[in-house]
Protein backbone atom coordinates (compact mmCIF):
# COMPACT_ATOMS: atom_id res chain seq x y z
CA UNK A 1 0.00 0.00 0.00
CA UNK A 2 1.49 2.95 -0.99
CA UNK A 3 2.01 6.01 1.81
CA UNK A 4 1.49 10.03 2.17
CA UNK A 5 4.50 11.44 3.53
CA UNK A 6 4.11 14.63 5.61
CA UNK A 7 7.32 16.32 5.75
CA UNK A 8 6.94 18.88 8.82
CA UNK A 9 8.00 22.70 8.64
CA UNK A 10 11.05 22.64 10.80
CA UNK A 11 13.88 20.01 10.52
CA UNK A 12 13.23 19.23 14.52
CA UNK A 13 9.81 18.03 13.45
CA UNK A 14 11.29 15.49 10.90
CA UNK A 15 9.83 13.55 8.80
CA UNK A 16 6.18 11.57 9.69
CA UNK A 17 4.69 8.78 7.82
CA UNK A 18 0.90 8.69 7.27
CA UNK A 19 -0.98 5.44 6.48
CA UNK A 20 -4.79 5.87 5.06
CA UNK A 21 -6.96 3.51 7.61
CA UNK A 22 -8.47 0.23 5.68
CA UNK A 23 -11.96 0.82 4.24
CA UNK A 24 -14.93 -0.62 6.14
CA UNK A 25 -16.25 -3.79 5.03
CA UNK A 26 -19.67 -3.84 3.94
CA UNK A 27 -20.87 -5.61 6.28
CA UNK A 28 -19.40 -6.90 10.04
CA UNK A 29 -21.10 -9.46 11.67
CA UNK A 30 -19.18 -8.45 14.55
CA UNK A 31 -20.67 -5.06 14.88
CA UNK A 32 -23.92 -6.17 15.51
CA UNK A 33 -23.09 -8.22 18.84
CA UNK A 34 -21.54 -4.38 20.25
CA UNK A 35 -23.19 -2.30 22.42
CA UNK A 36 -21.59 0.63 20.98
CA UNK A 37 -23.30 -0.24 17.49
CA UNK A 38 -26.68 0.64 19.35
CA UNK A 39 -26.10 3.08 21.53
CA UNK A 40 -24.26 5.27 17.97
CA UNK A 41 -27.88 4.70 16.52
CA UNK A 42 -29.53 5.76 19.73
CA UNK A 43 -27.36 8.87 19.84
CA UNK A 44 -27.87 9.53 15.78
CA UNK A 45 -31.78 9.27 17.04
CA UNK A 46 -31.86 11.86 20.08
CA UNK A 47 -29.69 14.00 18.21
CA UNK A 48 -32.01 14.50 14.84
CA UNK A 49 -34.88 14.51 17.40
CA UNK A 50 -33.19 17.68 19.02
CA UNK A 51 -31.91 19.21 15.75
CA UNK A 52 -35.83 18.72 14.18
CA UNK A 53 -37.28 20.47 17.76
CA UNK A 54 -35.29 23.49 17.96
CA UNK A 55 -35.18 24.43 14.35
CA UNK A 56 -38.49 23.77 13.46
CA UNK A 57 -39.84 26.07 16.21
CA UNK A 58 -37.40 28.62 15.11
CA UNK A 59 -39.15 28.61 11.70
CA UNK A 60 -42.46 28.66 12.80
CA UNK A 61 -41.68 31.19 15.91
CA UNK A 62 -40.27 33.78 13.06
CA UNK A 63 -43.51 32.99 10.66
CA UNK A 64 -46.13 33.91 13.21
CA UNK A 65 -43.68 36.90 14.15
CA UNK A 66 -43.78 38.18 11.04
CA UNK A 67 -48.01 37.51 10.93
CA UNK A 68 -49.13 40.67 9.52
CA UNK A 69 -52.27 40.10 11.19
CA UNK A 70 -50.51 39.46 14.73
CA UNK A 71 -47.81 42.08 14.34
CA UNK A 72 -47.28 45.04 11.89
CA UNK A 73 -43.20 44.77 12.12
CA UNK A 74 -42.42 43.26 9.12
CA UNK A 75 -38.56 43.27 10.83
CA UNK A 76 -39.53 41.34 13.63
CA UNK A 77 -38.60 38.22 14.80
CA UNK A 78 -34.75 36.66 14.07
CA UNK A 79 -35.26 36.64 10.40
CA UNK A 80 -33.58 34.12 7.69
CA UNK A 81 -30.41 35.30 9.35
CA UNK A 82 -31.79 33.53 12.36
CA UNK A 83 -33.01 30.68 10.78
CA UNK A 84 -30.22 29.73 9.03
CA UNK A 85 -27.77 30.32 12.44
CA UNK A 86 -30.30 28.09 14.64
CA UNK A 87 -29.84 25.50 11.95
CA UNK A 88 -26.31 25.84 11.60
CA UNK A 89 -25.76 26.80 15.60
CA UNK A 90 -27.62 23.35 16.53
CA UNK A 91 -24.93 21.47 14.18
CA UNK A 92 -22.17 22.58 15.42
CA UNK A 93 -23.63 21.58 19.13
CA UNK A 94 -25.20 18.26 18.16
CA UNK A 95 -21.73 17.61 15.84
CA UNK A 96 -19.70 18.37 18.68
CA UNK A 97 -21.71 16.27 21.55
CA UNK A 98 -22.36 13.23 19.40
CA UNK A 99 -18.96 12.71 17.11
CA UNK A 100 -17.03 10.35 19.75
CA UNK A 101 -20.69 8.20 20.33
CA UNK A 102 -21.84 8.40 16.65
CA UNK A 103 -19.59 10.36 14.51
CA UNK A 104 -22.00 13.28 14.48
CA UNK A 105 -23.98 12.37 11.08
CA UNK A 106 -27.42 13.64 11.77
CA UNK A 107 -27.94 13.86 8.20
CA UNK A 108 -28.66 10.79 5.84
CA UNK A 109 -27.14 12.50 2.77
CA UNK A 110 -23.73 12.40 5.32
CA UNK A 111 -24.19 8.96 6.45
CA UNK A 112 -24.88 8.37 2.47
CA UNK A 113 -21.48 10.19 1.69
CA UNK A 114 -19.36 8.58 4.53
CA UNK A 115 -21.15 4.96 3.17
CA UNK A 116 -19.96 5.26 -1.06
CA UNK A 117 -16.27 6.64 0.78
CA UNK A 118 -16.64 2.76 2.69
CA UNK A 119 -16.42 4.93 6.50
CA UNK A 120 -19.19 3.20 7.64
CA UNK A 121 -20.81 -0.21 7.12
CA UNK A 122 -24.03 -0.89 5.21
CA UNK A 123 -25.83 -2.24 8.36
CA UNK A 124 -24.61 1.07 10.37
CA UNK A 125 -25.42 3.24 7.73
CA UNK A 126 -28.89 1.84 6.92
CA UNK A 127 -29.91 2.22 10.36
CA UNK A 128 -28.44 5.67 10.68
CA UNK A 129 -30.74 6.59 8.13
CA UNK A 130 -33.28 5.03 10.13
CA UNK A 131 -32.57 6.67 13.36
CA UNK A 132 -32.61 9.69 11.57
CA UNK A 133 -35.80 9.69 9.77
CA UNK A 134 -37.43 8.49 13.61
CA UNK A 135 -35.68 11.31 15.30
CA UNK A 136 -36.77 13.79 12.48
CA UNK A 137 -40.75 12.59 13.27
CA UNK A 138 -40.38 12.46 16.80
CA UNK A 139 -38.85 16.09 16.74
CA UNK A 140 -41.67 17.68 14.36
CA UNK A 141 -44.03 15.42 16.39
CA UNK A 142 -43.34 17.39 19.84
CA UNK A 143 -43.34 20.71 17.94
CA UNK A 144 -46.93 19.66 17.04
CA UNK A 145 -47.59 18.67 20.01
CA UNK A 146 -46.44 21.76 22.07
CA UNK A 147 -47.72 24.21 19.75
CA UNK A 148 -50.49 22.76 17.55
CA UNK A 149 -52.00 25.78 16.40
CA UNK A 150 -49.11 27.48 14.95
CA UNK A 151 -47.75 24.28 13.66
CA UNK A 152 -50.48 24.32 11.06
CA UNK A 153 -51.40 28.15 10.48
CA UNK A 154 -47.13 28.53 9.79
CA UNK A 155 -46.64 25.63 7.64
CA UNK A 156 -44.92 23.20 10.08
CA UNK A 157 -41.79 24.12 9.50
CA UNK A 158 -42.18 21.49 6.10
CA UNK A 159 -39.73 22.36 2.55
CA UNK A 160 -41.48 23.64 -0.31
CA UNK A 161 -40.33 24.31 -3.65
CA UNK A 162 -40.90 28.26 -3.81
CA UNK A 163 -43.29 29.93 -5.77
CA UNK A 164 -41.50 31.20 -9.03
CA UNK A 165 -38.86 28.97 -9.18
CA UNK A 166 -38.64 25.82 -11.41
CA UNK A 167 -38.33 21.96 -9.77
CA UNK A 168 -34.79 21.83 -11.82
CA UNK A 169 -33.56 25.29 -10.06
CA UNK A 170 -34.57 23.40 -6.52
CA UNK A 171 -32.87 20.47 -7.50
CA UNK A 172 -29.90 22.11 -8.39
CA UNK A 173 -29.88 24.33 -4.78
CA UNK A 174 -30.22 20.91 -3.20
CA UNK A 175 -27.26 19.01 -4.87
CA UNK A 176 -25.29 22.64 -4.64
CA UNK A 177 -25.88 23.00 -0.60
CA UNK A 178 -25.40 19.57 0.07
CA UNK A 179 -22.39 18.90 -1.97
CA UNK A 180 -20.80 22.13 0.59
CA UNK A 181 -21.58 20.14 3.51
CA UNK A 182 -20.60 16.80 2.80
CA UNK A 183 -17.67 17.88 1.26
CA UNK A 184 -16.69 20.24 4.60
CA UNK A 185 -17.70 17.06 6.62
CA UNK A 186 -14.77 15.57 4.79
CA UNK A 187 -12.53 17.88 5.26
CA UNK A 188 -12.87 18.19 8.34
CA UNK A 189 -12.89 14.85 9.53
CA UNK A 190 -9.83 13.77 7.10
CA UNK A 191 -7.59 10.99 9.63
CA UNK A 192 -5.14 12.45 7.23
CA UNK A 193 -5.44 16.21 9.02
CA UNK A 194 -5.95 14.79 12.20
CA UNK A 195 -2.55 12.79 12.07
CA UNK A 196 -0.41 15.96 11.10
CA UNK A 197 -2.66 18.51 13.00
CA UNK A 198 -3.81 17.64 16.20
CA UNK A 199 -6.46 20.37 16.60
CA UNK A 200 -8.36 19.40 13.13
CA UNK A 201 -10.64 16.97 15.77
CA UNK A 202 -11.41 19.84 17.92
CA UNK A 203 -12.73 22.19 15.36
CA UNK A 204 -14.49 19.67 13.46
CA UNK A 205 -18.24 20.64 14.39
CA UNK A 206 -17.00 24.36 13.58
CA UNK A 207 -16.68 24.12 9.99
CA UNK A 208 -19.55 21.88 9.66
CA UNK A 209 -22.04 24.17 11.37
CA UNK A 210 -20.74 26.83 9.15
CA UNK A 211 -21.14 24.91 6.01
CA UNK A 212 -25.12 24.56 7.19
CA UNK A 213 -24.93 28.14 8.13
CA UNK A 214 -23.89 29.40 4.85
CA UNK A 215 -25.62 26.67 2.72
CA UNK A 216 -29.24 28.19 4.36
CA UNK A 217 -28.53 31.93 3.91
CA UNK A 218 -28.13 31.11 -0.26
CA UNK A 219 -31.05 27.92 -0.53
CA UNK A 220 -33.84 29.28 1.93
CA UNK A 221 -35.67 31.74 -0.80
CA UNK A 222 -35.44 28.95 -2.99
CA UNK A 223 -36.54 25.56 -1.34
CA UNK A 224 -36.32 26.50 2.58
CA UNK A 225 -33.09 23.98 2.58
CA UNK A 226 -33.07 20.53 3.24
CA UNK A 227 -29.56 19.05 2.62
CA UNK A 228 -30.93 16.78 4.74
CA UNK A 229 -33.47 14.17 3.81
CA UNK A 230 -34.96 13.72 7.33
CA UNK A 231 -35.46 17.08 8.35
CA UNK A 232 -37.55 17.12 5.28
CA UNK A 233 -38.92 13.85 5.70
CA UNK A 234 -39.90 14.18 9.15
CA UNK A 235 -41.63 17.75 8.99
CA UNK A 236 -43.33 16.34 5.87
CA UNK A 237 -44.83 13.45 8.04
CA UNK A 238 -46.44 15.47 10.60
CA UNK A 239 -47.42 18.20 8.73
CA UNK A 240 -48.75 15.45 6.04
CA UNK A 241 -50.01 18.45 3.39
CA UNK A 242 -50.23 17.78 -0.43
CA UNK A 243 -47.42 20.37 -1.54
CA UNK A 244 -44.90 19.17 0.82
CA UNK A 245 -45.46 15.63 -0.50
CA UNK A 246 -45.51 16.87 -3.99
CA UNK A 247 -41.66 18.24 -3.50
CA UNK A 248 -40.25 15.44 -1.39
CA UNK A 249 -38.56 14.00 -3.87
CA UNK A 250 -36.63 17.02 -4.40
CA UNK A 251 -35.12 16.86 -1.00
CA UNK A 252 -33.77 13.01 -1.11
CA UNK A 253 -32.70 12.91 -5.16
CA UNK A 254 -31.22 16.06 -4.23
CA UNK A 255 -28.48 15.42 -1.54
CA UNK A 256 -27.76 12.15 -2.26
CA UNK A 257 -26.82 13.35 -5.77
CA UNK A 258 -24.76 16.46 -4.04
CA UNK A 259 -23.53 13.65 -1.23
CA UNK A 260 -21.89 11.06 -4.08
CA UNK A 261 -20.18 14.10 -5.82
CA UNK A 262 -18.51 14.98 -2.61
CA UNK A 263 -17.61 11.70 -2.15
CA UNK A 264 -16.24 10.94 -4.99
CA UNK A 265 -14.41 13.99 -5.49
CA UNK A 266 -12.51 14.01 -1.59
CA UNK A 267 -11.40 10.88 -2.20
CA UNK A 268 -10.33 9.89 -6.32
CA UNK A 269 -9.53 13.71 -6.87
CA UNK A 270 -8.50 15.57 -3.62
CA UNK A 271 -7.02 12.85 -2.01
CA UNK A 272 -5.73 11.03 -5.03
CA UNK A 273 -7.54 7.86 -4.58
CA UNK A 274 -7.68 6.93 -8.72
CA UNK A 275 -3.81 8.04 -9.03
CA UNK A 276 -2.70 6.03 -5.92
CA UNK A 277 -4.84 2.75 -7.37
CA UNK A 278 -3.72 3.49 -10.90
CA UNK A 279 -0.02 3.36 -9.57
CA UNK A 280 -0.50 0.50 -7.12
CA UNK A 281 -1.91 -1.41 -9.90
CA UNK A 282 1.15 -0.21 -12.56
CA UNK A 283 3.81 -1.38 -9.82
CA UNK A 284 1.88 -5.11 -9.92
CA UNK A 285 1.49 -5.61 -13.17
């Protein structure tokens, strides 16, 4: 297997050797018989749950804030610039609490990413997703609960495709916004970065919350952001109206599509992957 040398700055440093970790296998028997298998999806659960709970409120708190017929400030209330921090703010916590349980995915288009890259298995990814998509409804479902009157008058916090702009324009936002975070999720999280600087692990959730941050200030006027199939899959659920159905698709073709391409281009162009098996296979032939 051929090696990335990291040659530090100084001479005292010296010279340090860096190995890329094996891939995951797709599938480990061995896995399922851990505890710490089941209490990642628990985590992965409670997390999206939390994520789902605060944001979603934060949509619907600004929408009836905004009410002309409850309030004639039409600069009231936190504003998209809100929105999009509460999103990206409860990333960075949820990132930074669950990435030594779980890794932090809270996002299947992440878990989708980190599964074509072989970080994760297909069993541990699958449920992921499944966790996910639970902790989504369970999160819209106490929003509902809590506040059942506003859930519905405010649109439950559900994407839409916006008025004025075509399904292909949405699609394109989606892949666009989720192809940033995926690909800053890699980046971040590179064992590569971590072996040569030991603060990468630290700021991890930083960089990802900031990707969400800055993906929702550019993609709410367009499809209210998803980049993340069970936030849109969950407030779809419990909201259950026709026009939210009509656009889910958008929201799962979407970052899966932007997911792959982050994927793919991390490891076979940023990190050389294609050169490195192109040269391992020249030096056996």
């Amino acid at each position: 297997m051929s090696k990335d040398v990291e040659v530090g700055g100084h001479d005292h440093y010296g010279a340090k050797d860096y190995q890329d970790p094996p891939p995951s296998p797709l599938f480990d028997p061995e896995e399922l018989t851990k505890w710490s298998f089941y209490r990642a999806i628990i985590a992965e659960f409670i997390a999206t749950l939390l994520f789902l709970y605060i944001t979603v409120l934060t949509v619907i708190g600004y929408k009836s804030q905004v009410d002309p017929a409850h309030s004639t400030d039409q600069c009231g209330g936190v504003g998209i610039l809100g929105i999009a921090w509460a999103f990206g703010g409860m990333i960075f916590v949820l990132v930074y609490c669950t990435a030594g349980i779980s890794g932090g995915h809270i996002n299947p288009a992440v878990t989708f990413g980190l599964f074509l890259a072989r970080k994760v298995t297909l069993p541990r990814a699958f449920m992921y997703i499944v966790a996910q998509c639970l902790g989504a409804i369970c999160g819209c479902g106490l929003v509902k609960a809590f506040q059942k009157t506003y859930y519905h008058t405010y649109g439950g916090g559900a994407n839409e495709l916006a008025d004025g702009y075509s399904k292909g324009t949405g699609l394109g936002a989606e892949i666009i916004g989720t192809f940033v975070l995926v690909y800053t999720v890699f980046s971040a999280t590179d064992p590569k970065r971590n072996a040569r600087d030991s603060h990468v692990p630290v700021l991890a959730p930083l960089p990802i919350g900031f990707a969400v941050f800055m993906v929702h200030l550019a993609t709410i006027p367009i499809t209210g952001t998803g980049i993340n199939p069970a936030r849109s899959f969950g407030a779809a659920v419990m909201y259950g109206k026709e026009k939210a159905w009509d656009d889910q698709w958008l929201f799962w073709v979407g970052p899966m599509i932007g997911a792959a391409i982050a994927a793919f281009y991390h490891q076979y162009v940023l990190r050389a992957g294609a050169v490195k098996a192109l040269g391992s296979f020249r030096s056996n032939a």
